[in-house]
Protein backbone atom coordinates (compact mmCIF):
# COMPACT_ATOMS: atom_id res chain seq x y z
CA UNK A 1 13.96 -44.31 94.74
CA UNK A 2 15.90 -43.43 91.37
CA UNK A 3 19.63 -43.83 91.35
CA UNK A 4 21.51 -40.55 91.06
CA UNK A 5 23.29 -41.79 87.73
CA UNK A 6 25.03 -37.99 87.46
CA UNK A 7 26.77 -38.64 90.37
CA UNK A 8 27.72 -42.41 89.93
CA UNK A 9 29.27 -41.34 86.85
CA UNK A 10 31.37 -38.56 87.91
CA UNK A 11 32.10 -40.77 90.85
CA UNK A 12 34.17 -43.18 88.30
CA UNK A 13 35.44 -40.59 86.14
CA UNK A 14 36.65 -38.59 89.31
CA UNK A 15 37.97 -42.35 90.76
CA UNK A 16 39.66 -42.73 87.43
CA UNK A 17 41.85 -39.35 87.76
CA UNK A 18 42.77 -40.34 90.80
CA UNK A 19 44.26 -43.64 89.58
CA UNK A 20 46.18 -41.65 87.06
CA UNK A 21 47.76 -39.39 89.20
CA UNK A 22 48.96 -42.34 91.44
CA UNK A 23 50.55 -44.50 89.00
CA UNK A 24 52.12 -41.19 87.60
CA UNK A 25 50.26 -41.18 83.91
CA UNK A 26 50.77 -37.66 81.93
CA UNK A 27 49.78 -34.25 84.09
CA UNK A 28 46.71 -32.72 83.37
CA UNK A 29 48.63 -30.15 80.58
CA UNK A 30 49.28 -33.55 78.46
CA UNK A 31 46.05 -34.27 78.40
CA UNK A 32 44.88 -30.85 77.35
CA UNK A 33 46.85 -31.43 74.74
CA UNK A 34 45.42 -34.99 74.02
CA UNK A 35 42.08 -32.96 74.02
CA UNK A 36 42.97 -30.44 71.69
CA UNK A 37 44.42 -33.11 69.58
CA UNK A 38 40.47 -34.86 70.18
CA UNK A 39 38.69 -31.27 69.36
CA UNK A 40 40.68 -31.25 66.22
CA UNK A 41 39.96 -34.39 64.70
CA UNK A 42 36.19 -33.89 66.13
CA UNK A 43 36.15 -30.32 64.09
CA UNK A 44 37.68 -31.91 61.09
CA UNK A 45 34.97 -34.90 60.89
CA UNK A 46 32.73 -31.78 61.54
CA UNK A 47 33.77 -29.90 58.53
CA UNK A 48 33.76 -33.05 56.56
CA UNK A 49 30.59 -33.52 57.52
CA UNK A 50 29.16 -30.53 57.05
CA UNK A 51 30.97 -30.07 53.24
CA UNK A 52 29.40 -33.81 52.38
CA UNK A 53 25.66 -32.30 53.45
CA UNK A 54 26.54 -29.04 51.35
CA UNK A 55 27.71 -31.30 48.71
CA UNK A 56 24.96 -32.93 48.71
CA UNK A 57 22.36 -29.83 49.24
CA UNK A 58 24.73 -28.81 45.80
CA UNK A 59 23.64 -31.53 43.78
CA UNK A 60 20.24 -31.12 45.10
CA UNK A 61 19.51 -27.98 44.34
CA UNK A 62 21.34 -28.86 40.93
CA UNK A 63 18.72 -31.72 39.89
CA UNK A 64 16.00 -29.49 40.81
CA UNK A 65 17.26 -26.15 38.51
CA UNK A 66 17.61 -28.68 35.78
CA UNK A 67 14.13 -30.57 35.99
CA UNK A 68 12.84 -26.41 36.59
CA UNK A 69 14.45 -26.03 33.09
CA UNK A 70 13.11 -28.81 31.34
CA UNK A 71 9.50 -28.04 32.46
CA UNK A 72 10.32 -24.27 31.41
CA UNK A 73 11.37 -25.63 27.80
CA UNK A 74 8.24 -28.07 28.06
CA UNK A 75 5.44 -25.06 28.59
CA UNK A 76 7.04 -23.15 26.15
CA UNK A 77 7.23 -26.18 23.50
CA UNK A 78 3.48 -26.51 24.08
CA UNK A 79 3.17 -22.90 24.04
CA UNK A 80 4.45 -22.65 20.88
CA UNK A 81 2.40 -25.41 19.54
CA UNK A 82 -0.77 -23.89 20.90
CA UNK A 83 0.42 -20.67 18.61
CA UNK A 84 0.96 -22.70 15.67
CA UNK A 85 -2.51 -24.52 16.05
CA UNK A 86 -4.30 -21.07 16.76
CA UNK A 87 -2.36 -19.70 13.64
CA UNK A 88 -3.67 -22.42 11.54
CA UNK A 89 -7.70 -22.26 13.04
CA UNK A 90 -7.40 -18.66 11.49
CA UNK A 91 -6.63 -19.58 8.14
CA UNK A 92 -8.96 -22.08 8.22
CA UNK A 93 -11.51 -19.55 9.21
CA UNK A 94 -10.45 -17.05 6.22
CA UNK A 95 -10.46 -20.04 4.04
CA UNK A 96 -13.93 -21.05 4.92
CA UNK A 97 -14.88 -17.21 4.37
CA UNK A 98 -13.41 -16.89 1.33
CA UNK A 99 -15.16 -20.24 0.18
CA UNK A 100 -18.29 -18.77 1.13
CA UNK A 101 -17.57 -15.92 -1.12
CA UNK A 102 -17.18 -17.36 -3.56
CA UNK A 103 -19.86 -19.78 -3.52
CA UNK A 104 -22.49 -16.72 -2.73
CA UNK A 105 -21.05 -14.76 -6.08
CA UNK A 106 -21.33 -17.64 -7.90
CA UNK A 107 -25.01 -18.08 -6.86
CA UNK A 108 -25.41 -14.36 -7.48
CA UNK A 109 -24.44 -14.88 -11.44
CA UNK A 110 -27.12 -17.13 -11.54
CA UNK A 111 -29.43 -14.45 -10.96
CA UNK A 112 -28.00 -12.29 -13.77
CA UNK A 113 -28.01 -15.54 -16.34
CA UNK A 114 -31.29 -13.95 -18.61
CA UNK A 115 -29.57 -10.36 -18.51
CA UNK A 116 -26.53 -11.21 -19.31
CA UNK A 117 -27.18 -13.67 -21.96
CA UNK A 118 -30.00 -12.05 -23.95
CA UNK A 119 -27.37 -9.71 -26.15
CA UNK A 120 -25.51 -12.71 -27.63
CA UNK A 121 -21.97 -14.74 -27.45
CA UNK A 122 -20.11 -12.22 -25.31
CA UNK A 123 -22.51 -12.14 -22.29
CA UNK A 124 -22.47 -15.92 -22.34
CA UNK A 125 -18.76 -15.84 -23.16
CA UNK A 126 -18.35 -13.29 -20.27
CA UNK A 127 -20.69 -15.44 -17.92
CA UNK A 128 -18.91 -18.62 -18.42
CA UNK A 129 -15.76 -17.18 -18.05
CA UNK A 130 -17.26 -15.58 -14.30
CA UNK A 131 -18.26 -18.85 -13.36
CA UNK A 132 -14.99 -20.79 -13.97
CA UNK A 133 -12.91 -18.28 -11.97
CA UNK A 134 -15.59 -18.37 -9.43
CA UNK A 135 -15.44 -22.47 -9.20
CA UNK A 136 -11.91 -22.14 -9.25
CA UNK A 137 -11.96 -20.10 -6.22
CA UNK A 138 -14.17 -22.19 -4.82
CA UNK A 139 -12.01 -24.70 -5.56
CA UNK A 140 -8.43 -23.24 -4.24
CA UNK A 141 -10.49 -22.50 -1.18
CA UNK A 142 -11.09 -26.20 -0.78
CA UNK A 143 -7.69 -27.06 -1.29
CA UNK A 144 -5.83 -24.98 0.50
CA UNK A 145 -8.38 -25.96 3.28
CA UNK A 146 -6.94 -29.44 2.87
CA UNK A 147 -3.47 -28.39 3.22
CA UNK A 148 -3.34 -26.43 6.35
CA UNK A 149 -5.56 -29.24 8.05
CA UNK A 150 -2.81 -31.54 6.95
CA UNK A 151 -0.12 -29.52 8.10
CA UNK A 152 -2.18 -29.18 11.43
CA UNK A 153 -2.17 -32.54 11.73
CA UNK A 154 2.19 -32.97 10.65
CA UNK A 155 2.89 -29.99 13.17
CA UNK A 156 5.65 -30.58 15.23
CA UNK A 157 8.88 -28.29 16.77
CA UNK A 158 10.11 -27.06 13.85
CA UNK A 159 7.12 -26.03 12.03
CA UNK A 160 6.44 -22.28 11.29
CA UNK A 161 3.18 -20.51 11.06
CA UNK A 162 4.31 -19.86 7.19
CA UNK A 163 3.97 -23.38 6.91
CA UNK A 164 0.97 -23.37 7.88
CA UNK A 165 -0.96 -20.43 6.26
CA UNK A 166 1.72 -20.30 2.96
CA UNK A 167 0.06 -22.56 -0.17
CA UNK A 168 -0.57 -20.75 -3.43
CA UNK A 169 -4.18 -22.27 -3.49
CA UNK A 170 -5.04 -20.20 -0.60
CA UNK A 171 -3.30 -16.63 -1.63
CA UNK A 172 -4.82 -17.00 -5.21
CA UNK A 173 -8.36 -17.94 -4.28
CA UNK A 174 -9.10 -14.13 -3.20
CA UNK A 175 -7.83 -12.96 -6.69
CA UNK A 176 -10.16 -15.47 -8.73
CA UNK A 177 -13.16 -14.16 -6.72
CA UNK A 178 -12.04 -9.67 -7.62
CA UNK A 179 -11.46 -11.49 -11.32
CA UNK A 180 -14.90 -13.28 -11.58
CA UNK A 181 -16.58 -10.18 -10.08
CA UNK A 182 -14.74 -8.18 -12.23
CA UNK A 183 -15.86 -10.09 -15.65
CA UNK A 184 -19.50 -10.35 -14.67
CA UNK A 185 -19.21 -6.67 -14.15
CA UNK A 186 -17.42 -6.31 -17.95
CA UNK A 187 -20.61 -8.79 -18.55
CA UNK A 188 -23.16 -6.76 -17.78
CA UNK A 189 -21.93 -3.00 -18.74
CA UNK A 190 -21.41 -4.30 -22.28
CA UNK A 191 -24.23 -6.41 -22.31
């Protein structure tokens, strides 16, 4: 059979009262006070308490809006990097393009080498003159190829897309290829 522990206990505390009351200890107002005093200091460790856990919640919440913020400034680091390397693919591409324009007019002239020579010095003045602006586009192309896989390769932060896709190689290639079109043109209307 269990003991009744509920009872035993309010058995003593009941036994103790009485003890109190016989030896004439404070009335039962004192110690109302003594237990308001006791529900004070209980709701002051309470608030402590409950501060230090806010406190800490605080510093919590803290650690994780800062490590929130670095991987927001990571993804858009890489972001950015992504841009750059797309940016410099493309002028890659338009350098290849260009390269292959050039090389195609150049094998074009070939083509035209009887016509245009067969009326003397100026058509093979003319012709040579084609075919070095050609190379040299051709050439630039190459070069400027070079550079922006370089710069691909040196990309970091602080780069720029203009640092990138800027070279002089690469914005004067397009003009030697109009030029050498141009004089094989002159070539062959005054040949």
């Amino acid at each position: 059979m269990p003991l009744p522990w509920l009872r035993i206990i309010d058995g003593v505390l009941g036994a103790t009262d009485l003890v109190r009351w016989a030896r004439g200890q404070p009335s039962p107002d004192t110690r109302l006070e003594a237990g308001g005093r006791l529900e004070a200091r209980l709701a002051g460790v309470v608030v402590s308490a409950l501060k230090e856990a806010f406190d800490r919640d605080h510093q919590r919440l803290e650690l994780e809006r800062q490590r929130l913020e670095e991987e927001r400034e990571r993804a858009e680091r890489l972001l950015r990097l992504e841009w750059l390397r797309q940016s410099g693919e493309r002028e890659i591409a338009r350098l290849r393009v260009l390269a292959g324009v050039a090389l195609a007019s150049w094998l074009g002239t070939l083509l035209m080498v009887a016509r245009v020579t067969a009326d003397g010095v100026f058509g093979r003045v003319m012709l040579g003159l084609t075919w070095l602006l050609l190379l040299t586009a051709l050439a630039a192309a190459f070069s400027a190829q070079s550079r922006v896989a370089q710069e691909l390769a040196r990309m970091d932060d602080r780069s720029t897309p203009s640092d990138l896709t800027r070279s002089v190689a690469g914005s004067i290639a397009p003009w030697l290829i109009v030029a050498g079109l141009a004089t094989v043109a002159i070539g062959l209307l005054f040949s």
